[in-house]
C-alpha atoms as a PDB file:
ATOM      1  CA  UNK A   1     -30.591 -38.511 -84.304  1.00  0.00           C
ATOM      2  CA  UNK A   2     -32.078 -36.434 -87.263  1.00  0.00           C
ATOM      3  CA  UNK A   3     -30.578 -32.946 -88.237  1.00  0.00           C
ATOM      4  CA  UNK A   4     -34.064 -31.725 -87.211  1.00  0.00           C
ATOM      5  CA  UNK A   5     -33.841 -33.185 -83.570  1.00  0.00           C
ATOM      6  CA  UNK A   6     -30.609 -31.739 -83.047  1.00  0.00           C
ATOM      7  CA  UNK A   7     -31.535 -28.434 -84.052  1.00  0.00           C
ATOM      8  CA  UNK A   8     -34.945 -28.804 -81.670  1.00  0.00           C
ATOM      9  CA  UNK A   9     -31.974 -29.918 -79.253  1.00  0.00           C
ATOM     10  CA  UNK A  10     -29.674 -26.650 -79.324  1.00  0.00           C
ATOM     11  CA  UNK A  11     -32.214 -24.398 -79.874  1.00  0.00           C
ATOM     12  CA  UNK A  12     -33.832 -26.233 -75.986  1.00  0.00           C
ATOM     13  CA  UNK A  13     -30.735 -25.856 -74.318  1.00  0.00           C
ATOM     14  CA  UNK A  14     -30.239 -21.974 -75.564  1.00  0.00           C
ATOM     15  CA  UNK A  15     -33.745 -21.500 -74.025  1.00  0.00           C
ATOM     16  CA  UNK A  16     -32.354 -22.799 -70.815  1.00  0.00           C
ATOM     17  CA  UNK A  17     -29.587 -21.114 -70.325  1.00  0.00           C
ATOM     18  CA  UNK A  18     -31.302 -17.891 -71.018  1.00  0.00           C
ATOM     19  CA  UNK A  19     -34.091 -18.952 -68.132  1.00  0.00           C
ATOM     20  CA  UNK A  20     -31.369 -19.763 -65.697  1.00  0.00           C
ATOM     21  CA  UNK A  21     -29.856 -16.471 -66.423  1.00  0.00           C
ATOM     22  CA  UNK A  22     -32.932 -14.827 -66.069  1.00  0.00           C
ATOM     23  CA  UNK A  23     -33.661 -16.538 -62.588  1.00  0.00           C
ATOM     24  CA  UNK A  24     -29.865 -15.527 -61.625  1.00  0.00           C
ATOM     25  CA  UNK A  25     -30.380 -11.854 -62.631  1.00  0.00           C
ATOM     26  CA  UNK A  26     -34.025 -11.554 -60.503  1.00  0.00           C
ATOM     27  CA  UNK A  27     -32.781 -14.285 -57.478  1.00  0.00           C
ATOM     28  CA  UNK A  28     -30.794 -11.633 -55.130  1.00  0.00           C
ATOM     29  CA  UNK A  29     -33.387  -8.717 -55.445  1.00  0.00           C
ATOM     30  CA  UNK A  30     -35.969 -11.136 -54.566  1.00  0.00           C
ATOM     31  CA  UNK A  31     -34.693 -12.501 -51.905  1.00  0.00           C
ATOM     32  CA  UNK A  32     -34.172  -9.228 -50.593  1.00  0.00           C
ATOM     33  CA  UNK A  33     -37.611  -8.708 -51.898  1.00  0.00           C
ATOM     34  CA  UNK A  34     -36.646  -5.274 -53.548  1.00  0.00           C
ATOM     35  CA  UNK A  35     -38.455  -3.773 -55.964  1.00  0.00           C
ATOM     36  CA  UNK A  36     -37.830  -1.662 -59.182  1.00  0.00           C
ATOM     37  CA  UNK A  37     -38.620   1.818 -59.536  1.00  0.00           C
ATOM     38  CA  UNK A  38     -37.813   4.616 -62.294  1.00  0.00           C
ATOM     39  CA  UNK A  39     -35.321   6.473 -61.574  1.00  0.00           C
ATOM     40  CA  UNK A  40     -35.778   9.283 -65.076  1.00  0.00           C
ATOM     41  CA  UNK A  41     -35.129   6.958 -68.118  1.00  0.00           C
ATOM     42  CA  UNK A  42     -33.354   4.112 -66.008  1.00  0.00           C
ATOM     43  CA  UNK A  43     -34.877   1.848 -64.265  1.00  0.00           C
ATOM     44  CA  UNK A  44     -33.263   1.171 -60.323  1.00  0.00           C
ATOM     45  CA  UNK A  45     -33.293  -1.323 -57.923  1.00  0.00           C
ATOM     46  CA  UNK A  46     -32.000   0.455 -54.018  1.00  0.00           C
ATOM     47  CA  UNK A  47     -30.836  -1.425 -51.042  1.00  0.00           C
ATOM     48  CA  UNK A  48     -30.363   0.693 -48.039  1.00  0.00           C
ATOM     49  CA  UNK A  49     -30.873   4.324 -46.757  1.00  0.00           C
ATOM     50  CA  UNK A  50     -30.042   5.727 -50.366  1.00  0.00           C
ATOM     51  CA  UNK A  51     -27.463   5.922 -53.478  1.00  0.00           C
ATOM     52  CA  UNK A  52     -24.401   7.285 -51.072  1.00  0.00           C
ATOM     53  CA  UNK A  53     -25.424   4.426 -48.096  1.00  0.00           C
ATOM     54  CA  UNK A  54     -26.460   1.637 -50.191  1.00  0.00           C
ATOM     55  CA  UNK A  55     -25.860  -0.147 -52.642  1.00  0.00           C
ATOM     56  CA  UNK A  56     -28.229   0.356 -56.268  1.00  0.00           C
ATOM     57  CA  UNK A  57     -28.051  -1.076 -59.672  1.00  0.00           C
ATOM     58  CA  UNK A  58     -29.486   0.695 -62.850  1.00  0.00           C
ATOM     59  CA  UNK A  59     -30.612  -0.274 -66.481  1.00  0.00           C
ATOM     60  CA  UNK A  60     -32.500   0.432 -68.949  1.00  0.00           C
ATOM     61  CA  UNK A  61     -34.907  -2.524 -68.556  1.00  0.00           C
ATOM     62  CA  UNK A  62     -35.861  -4.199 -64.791  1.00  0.00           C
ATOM     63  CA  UNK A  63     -33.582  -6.708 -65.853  1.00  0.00           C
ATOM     64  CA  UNK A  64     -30.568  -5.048 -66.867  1.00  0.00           C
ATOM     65  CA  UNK A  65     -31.210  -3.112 -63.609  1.00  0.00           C
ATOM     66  CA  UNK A  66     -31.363  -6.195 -61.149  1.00  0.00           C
ATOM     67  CA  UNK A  67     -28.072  -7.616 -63.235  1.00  0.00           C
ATOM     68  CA  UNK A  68     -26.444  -4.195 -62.304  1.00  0.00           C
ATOM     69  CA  UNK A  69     -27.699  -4.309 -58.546  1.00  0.00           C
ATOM     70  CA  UNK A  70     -25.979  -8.570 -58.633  1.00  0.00           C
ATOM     71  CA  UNK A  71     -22.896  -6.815 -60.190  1.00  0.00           C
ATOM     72  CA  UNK A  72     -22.788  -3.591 -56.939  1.00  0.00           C
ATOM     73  CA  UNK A  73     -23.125  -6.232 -54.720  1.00  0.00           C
ATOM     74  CA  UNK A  74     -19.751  -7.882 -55.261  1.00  0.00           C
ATOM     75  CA  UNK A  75     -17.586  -4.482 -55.321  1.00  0.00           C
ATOM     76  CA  UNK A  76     -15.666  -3.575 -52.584  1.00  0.00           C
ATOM     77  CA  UNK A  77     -16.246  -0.282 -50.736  1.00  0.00           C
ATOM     78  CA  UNK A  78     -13.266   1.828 -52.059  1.00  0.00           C
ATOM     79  CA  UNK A  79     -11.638   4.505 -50.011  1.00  0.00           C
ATOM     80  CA  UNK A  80     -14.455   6.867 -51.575  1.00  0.00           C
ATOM     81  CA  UNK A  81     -17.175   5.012 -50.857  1.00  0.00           C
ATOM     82  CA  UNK A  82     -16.190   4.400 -47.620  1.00  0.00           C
ATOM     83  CA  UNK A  83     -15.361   8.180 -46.634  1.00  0.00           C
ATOM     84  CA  UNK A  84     -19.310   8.883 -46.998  1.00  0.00           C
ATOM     85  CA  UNK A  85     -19.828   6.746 -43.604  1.00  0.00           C
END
């Protein structure tokens, strides 16, 4: 294999991995079929009633944002959280 195939090579499978963490970031707010709105300079996506009920992730692009909501949606309620209900 020629030095200029395997750099076509690494530089494919970078491009991959950046697609299938682009389709991981987006996959949970679409299936919940959320969708992003500005929140002042941030951009949000909201599940639920509001910010105190549900559960919301922020960023400065959509994506960051929908990575933020993926990241909310694995954190456990604290005692906090949970004295809002």
């Amino acid at each position: 294999m020629s030095e200029h195939t395997k750099h076509y090579d690494m530089e494919a499978a970078s491009i991959r991995s950046q697609v299938e963490q682009e389709l991981s970031d987006f996959a949970l707010v679409a299936l919940l079929g959320l969708k992003p709105y500005r929140d002042g300079n941030m951009w949000c996506f909201l599940w639920g009633e509001n910010l105190a009920e549900g559960v919301a992730g922020f960023g400065a692009t959509v994506r960051a944002a929908a990575a933020d909501f993926q990241r909310a949606c694995h954190m456990p309620i604290t005692e906090k959280d949970a004295s809002h209900g």
